[in-house]
N, C-alpha and C. Protein backbone atom coordinates (compact mmCIF):
# COMPACT_ATOMS: atom_id res chain seq x y z
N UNK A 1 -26.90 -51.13 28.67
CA UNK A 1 -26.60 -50.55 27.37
C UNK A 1 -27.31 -49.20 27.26
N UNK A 2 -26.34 -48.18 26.71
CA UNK A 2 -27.63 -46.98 26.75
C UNK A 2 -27.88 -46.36 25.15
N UNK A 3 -28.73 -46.07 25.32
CA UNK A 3 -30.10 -45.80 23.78
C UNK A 3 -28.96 -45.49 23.01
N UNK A 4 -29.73 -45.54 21.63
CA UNK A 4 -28.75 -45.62 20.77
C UNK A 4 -28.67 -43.96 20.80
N UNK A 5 -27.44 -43.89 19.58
CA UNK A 5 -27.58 -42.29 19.54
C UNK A 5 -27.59 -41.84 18.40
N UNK A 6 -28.82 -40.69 18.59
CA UNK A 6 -29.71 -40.19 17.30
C UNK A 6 -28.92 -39.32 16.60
N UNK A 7 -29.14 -39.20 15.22
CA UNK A 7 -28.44 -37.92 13.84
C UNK A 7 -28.98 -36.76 14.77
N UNK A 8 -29.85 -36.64 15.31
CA UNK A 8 -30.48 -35.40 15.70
C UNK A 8 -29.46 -34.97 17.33
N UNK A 9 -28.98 -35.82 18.05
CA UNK A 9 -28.09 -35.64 19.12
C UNK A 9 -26.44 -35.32 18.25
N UNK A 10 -26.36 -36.05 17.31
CA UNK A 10 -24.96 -35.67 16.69
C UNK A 10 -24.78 -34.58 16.01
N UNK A 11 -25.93 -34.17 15.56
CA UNK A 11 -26.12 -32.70 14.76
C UNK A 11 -26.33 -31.46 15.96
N UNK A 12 -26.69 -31.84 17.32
CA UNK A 12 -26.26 -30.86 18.02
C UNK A 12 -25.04 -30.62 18.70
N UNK A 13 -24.89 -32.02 19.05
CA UNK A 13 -22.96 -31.52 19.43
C UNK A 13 -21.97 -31.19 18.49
N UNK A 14 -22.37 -31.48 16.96
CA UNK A 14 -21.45 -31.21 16.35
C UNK A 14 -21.81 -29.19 16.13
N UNK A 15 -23.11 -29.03 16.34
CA UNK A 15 -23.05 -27.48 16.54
C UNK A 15 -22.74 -26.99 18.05
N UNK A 16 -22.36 -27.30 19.02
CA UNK A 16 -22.18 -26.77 20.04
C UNK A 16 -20.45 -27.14 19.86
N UNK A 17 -20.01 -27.62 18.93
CA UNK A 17 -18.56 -27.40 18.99
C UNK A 17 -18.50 -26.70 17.78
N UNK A 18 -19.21 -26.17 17.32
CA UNK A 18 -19.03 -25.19 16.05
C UNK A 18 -18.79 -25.98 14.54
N UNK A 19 -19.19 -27.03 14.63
CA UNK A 19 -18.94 -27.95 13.53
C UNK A 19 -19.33 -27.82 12.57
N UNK A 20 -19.54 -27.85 10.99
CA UNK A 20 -21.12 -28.31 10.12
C UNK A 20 -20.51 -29.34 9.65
N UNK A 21 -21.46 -30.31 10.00
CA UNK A 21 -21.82 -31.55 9.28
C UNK A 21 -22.55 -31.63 8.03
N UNK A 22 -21.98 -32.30 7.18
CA UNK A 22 -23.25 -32.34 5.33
C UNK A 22 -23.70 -33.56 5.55
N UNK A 23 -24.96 -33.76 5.01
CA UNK A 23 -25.88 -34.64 5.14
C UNK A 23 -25.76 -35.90 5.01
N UNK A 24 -23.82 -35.94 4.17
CA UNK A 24 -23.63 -36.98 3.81
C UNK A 24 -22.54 -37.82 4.97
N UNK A 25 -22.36 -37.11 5.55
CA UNK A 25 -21.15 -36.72 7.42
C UNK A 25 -22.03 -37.37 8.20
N UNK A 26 -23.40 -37.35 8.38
CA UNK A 26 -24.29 -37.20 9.57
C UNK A 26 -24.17 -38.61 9.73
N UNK A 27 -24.64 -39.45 8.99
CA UNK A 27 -24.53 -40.57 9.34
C UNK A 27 -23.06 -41.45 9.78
N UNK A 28 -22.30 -41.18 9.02
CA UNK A 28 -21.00 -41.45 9.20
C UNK A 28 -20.87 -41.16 10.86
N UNK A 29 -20.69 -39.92 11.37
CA UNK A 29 -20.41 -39.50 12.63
C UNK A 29 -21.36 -39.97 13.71
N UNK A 30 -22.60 -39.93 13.60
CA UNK A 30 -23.78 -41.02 13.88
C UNK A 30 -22.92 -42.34 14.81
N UNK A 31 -23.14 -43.04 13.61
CA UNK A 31 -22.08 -44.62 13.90
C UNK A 31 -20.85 -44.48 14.84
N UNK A 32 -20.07 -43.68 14.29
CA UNK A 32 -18.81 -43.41 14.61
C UNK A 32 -19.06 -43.00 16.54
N UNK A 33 -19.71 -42.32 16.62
CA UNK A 33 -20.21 -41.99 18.36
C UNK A 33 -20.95 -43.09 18.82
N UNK A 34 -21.95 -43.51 18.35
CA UNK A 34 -21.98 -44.94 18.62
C UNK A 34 -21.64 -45.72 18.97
N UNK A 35 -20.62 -45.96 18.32
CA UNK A 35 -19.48 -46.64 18.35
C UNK A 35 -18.81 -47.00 19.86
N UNK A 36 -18.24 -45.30 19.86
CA UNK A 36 -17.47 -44.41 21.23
C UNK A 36 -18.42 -44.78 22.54
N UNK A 37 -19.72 -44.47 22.49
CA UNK A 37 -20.23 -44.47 23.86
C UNK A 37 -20.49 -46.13 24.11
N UNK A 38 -20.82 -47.38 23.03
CA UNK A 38 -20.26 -48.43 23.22
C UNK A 38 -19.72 -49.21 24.01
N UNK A 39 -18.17 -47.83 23.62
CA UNK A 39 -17.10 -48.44 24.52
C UNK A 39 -17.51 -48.52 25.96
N UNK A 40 -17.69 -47.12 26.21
CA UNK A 40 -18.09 -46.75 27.70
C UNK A 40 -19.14 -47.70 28.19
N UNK A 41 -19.99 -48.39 27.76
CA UNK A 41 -20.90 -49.45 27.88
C UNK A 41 -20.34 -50.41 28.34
N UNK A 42 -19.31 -50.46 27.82
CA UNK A 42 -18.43 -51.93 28.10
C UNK A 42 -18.07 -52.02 29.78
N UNK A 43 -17.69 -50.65 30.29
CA UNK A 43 -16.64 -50.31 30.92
C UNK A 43 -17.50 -50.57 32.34
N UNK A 44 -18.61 -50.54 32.07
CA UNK A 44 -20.09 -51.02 33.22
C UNK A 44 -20.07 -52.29 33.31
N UNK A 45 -19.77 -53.38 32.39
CA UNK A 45 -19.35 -54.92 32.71
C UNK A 45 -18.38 -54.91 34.11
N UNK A 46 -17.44 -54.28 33.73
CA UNK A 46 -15.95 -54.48 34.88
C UNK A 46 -16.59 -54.48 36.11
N UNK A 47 -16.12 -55.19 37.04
CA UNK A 47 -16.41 -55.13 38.50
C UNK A 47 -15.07 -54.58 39.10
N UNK A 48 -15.99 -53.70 39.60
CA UNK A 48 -14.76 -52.89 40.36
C UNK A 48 -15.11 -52.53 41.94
N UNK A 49 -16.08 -53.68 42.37
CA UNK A 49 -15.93 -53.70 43.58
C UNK A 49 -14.34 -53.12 44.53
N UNK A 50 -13.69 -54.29 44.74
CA UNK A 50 -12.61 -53.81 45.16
C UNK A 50 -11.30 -53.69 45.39
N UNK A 51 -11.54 -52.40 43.97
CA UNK A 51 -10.80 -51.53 43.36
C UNK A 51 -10.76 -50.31 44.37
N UNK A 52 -9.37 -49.90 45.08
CA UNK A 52 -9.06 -48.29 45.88
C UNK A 52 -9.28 -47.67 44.58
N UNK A 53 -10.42 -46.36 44.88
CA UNK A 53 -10.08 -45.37 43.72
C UNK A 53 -8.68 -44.72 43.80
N UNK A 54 -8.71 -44.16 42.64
CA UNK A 54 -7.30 -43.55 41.78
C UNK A 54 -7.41 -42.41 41.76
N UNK A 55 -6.61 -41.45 42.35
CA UNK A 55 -6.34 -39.81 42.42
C UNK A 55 -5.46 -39.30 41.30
N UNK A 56 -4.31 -39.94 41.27
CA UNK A 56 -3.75 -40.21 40.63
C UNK A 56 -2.43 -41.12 40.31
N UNK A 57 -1.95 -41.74 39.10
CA UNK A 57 -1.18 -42.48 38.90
C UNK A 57 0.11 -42.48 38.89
N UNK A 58 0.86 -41.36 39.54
CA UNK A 58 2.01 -41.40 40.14
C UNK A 58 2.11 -40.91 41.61
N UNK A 59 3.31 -41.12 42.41
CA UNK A 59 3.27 -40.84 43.64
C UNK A 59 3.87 -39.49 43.41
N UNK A 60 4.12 -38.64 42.63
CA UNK A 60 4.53 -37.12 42.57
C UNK A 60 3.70 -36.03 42.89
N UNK A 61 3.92 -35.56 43.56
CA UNK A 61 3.16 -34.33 43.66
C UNK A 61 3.56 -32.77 43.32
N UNK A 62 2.51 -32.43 42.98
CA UNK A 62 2.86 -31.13 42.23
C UNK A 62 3.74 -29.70 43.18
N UNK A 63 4.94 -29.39 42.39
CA UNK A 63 5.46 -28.50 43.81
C UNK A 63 5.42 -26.81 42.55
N UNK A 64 4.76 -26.55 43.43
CA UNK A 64 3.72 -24.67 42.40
C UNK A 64 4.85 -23.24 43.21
N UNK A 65 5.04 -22.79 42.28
CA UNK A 65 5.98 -21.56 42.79
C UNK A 65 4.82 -20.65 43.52
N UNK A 66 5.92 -19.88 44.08
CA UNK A 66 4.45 -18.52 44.37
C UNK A 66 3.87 -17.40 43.52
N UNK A 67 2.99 -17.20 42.75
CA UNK A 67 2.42 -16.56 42.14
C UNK A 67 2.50 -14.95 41.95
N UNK A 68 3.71 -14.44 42.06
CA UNK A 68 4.47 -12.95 42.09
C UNK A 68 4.69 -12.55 40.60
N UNK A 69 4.07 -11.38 40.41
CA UNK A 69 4.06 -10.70 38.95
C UNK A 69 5.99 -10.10 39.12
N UNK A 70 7.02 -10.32 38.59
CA UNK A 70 8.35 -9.90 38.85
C UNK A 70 8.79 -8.61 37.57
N UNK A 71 7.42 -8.76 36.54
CA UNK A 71 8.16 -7.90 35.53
C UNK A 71 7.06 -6.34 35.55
N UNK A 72 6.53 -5.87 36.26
CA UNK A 72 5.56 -4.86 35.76
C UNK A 72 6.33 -3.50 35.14
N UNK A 73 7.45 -3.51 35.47
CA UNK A 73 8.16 -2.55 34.31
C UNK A 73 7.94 -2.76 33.15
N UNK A 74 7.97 -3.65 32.32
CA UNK A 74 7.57 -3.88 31.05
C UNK A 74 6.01 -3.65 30.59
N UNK A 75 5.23 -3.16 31.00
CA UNK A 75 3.79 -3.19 30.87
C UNK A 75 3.61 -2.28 29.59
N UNK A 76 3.94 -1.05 29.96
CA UNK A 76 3.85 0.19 28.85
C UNK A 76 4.85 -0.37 27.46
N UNK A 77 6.31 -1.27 27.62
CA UNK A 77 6.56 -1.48 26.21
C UNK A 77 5.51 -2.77 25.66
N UNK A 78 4.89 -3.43 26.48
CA UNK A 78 4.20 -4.30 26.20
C UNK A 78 2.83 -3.86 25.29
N UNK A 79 2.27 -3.30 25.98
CA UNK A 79 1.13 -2.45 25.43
C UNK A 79 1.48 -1.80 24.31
N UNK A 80 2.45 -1.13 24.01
CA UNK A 80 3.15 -0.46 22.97
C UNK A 80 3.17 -1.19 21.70
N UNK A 81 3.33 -2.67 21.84
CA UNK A 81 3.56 -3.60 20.81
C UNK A 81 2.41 -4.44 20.65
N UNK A 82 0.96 -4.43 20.99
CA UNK A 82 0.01 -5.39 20.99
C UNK A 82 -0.62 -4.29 20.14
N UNK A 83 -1.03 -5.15 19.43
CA UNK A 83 -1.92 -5.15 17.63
C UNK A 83 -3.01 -3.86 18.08
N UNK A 84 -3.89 -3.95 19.23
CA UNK A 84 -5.01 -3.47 19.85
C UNK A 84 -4.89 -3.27 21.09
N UNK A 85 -5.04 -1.83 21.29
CA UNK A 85 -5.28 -1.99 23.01
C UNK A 85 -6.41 -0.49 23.36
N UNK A 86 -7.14 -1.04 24.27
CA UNK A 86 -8.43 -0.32 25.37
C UNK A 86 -7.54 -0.07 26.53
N UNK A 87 -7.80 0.98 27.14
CA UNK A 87 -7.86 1.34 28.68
C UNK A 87 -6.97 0.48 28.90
N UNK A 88 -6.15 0.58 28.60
CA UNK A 88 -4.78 0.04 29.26
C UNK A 88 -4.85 -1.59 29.17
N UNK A 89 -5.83 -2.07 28.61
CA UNK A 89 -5.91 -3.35 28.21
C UNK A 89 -5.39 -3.69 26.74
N UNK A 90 -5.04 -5.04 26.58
CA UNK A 90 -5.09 -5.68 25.36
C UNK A 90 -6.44 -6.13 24.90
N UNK A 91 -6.21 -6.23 24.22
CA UNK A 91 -7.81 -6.20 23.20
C UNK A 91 -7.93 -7.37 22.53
N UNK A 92 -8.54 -8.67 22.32
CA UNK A 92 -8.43 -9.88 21.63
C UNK A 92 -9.83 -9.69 20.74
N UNK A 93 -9.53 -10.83 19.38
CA UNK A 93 -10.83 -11.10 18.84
C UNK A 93 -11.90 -12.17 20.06
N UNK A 94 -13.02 -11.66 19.45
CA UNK A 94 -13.98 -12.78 20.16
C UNK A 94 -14.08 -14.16 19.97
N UNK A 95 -14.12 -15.16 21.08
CA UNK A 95 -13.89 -16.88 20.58
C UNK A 95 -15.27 -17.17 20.47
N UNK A 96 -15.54 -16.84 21.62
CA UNK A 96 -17.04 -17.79 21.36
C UNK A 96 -18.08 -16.60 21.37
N UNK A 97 -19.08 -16.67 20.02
CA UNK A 97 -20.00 -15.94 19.59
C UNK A 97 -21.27 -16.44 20.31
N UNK A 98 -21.43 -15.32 20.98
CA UNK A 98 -23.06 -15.98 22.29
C UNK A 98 -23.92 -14.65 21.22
N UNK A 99 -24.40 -14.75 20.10
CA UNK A 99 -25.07 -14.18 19.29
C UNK A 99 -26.59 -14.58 18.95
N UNK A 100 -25.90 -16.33 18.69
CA UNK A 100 -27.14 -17.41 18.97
C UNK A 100 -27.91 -17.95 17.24
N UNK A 101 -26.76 -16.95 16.56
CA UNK A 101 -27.05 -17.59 15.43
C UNK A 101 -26.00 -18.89 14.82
């Protein structure tokens, strides 16, 4: 079984996914993960001696084209029509803020 899991571990993953939790959430979500890793507890009962591992669950395999840019004529109307553009780049907002606040 592994340790339980602390408001203080749920209040950091819920900030490393950008979350806020209110004081009245914490516990709720608390339990609720609890709960979840539980499961995974369970999943250490199973004997899976021998069990072939699993790559995957169909016999299909993936068939990938070849990776050839076919349109670079379009670049300049492309650029032409994006909201923002640098040095011949497109320009996006920022996702993840490494600021640290």
């Amino acid at each position: 079984m592994s340790e339980k899991i602390s408001k203080d571990t749920v209040s950091h993953v819920a900030s490393l996914a950008k979350l806020e939790l209110t004081d009245k959430q914490l516990p709720y979500f608390t339990d609720q993960l609890g709960n979840i890793m539980g499961i995974f507890d369970s999943l250490n009962e199973v004997d899976t001696n021998d069990v072939e591992p699993t790559f995957s669950v169909t016999d299909q395999i993936n068939v990938m084209r070849e990776d050839v840019a076919d349109n670079w004529g379009e670049r300049d109307q492309l650029l032409k029509n994006a909201p923002d553009v640098a040095d011949g780049l497109i320009r996006t907002p920022t996702i993840i803020d490494e600021s640290g606040d």
